[in-house]
Every structure is written in structure tokens, then in C-alpha cells.
Protein backbone atom coordinates (compact mmCIF):
# COMPACT_ATOMS: atom_id res chain seq x y z
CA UNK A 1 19.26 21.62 31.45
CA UNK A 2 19.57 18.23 29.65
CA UNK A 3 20.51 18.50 25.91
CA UNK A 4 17.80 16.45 23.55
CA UNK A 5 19.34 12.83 22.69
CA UNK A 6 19.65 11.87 19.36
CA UNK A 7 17.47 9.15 18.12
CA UNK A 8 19.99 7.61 15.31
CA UNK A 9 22.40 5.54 17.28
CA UNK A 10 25.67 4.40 15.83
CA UNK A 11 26.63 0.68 17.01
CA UNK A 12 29.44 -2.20 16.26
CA UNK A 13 28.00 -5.36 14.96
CA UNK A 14 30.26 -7.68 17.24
CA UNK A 15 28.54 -10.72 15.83
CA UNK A 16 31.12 -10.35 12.29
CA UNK A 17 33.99 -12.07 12.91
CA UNK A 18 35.48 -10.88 9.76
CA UNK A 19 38.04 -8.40 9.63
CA UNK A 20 35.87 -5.73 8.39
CA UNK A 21 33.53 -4.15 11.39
CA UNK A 22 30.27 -3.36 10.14
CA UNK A 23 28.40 0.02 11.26
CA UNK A 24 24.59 -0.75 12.22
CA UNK A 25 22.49 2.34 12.28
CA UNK A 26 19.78 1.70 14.78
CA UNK A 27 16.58 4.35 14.70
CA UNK A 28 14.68 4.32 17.51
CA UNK A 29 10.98 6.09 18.08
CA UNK A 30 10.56 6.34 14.36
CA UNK A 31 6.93 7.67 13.68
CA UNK A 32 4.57 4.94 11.59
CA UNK A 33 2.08 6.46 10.09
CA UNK A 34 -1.03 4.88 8.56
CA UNK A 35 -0.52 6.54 5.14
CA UNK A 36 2.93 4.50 4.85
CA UNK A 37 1.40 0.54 5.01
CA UNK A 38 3.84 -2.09 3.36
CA UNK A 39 2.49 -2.84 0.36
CA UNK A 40 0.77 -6.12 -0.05
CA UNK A 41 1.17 -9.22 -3.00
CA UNK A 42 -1.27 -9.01 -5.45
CA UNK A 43 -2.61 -12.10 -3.78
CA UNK A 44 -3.02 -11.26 -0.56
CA UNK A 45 -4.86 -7.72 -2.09
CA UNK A 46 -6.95 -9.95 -3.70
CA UNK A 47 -8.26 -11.51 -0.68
CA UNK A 48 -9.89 -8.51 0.83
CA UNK A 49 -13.23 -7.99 0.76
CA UNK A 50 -12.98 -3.89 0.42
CA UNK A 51 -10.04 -1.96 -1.44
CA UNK A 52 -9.21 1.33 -1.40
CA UNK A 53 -8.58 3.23 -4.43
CA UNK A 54 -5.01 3.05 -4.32
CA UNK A 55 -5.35 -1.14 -3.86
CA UNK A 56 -7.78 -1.24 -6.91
CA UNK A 57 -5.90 0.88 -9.04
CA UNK A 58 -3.06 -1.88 -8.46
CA UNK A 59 -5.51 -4.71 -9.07
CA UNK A 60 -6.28 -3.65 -12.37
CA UNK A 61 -3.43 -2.20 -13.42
CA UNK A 62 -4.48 1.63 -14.47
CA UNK A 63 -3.72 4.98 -13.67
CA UNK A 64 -6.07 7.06 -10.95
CA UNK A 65 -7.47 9.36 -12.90
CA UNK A 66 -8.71 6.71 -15.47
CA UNK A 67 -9.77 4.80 -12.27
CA UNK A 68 -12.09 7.88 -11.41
CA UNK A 69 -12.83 8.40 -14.52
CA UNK A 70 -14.55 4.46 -14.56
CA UNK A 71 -16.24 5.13 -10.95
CA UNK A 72 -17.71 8.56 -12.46
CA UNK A 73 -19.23 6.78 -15.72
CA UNK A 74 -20.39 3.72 -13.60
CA UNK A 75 -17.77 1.30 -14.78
CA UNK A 76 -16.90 0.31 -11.73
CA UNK A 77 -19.04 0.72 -8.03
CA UNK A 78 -17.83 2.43 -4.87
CA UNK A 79 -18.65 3.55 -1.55
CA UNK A 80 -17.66 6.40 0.93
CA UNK A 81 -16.90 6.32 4.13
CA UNK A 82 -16.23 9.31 5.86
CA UNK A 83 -13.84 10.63 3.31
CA UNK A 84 -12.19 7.05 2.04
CA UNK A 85 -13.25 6.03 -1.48
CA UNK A 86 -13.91 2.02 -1.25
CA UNK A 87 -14.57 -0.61 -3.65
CA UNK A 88 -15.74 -4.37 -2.67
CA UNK A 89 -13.55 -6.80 -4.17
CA UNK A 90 -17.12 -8.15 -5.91
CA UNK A 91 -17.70 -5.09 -7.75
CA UNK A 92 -13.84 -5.06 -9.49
CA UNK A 93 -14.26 -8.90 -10.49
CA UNK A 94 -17.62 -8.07 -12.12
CA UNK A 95 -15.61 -5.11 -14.04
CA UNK A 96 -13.24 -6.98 -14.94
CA UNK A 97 -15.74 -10.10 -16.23
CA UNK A 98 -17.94 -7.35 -18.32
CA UNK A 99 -14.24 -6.22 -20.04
CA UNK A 100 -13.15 -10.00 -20.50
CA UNK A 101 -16.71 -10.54 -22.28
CA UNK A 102 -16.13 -7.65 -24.84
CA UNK A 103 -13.13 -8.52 -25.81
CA UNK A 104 -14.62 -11.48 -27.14
């Protein structure tokens, strides 16, 4: 019976030629999951057509719950899909024009 192989691998970095040897910890099979994406610049965010909550709530700059709290009083429009909340990139400028216009 084979014994299950560790996935974190300890390795030299032989490319140093400095007297200190440097200890590169290499993880291999590492699970991605679609819940973890990198998160993006504000202008590449601002590019997409369709956010997600967690994208718009970024955008403008607010909490969640006050970003729910604008989608339940109309504020601001969204979509479902399945269960994802979405907002069209359209619909956040246009918020954010109506708040610009009563500041004034």
C-alpha cells in the first residue's frame, strides 16, 4: 500500500548565487474555486457590461446591506439569474447621475 504524497514540496532555488539559499515552497493541485476570482481595477470593473453585487458594491463605494437596501427601494435596478443578483453597468451610471444631480 502506497502512502498519500504530500502536495507542498520543499525545493532549493539554485538560481541565487548569494550565500544565503532560499527555500521555495511549491503547491501543486491547489483547488481554484470560482468564489475566489482576483479582484479586478476599478477600471477594468468598470468595463463590464453586468456586475455582480459584490463588483457594484465596490463601484460605488457602500456597504451590502445599504446596497440592498437601494435595490429594495428602487434606487438602483437588478436582475436574477438563477440565484446571482446582477446589475448592468447602465443602470449604476444612471444611479449614480440621479445622486450627482441632487447634490446640486
Amino acid at each position: 500500500m502506497s502512502t498519500p504524497t504530500n502536495t507542498l514540496t520543499s525545493q532549493k532555488d539554485t538560481s541565487d548565487t548569494s550565500d544565503t539559499s532560499q527555500q521555495v515552497i511549491a503547491c501543486t493541485n491547489a483547488p481554484l474555486t470560482h468564489r475566489d476570482p482576483p479582484r479586478k481595477d476599478s477600471a477594468a470593473m468598470e468595463s463590464l457590461v453586468i456586475h455582480t453585487v459584490s463588483e457594484a458594491v465596490e463601484i460605488l463605494r457602500i456597504g451590502r446591506s445599504q446596497f440592498y437596501e437601494l435595490m429594495g427601494a428602487g434606487e438602483v435596478r437588478s436582475f436574477k439569474i438563477g440565484s446571482r443578483r446582477l446589475i448592468k453597468h447602465e443602470d449604476l451610471q444612471a444611479f449614480i447621475e440621479r445622486q450627482l444631480e441632487s447634490a446640486e
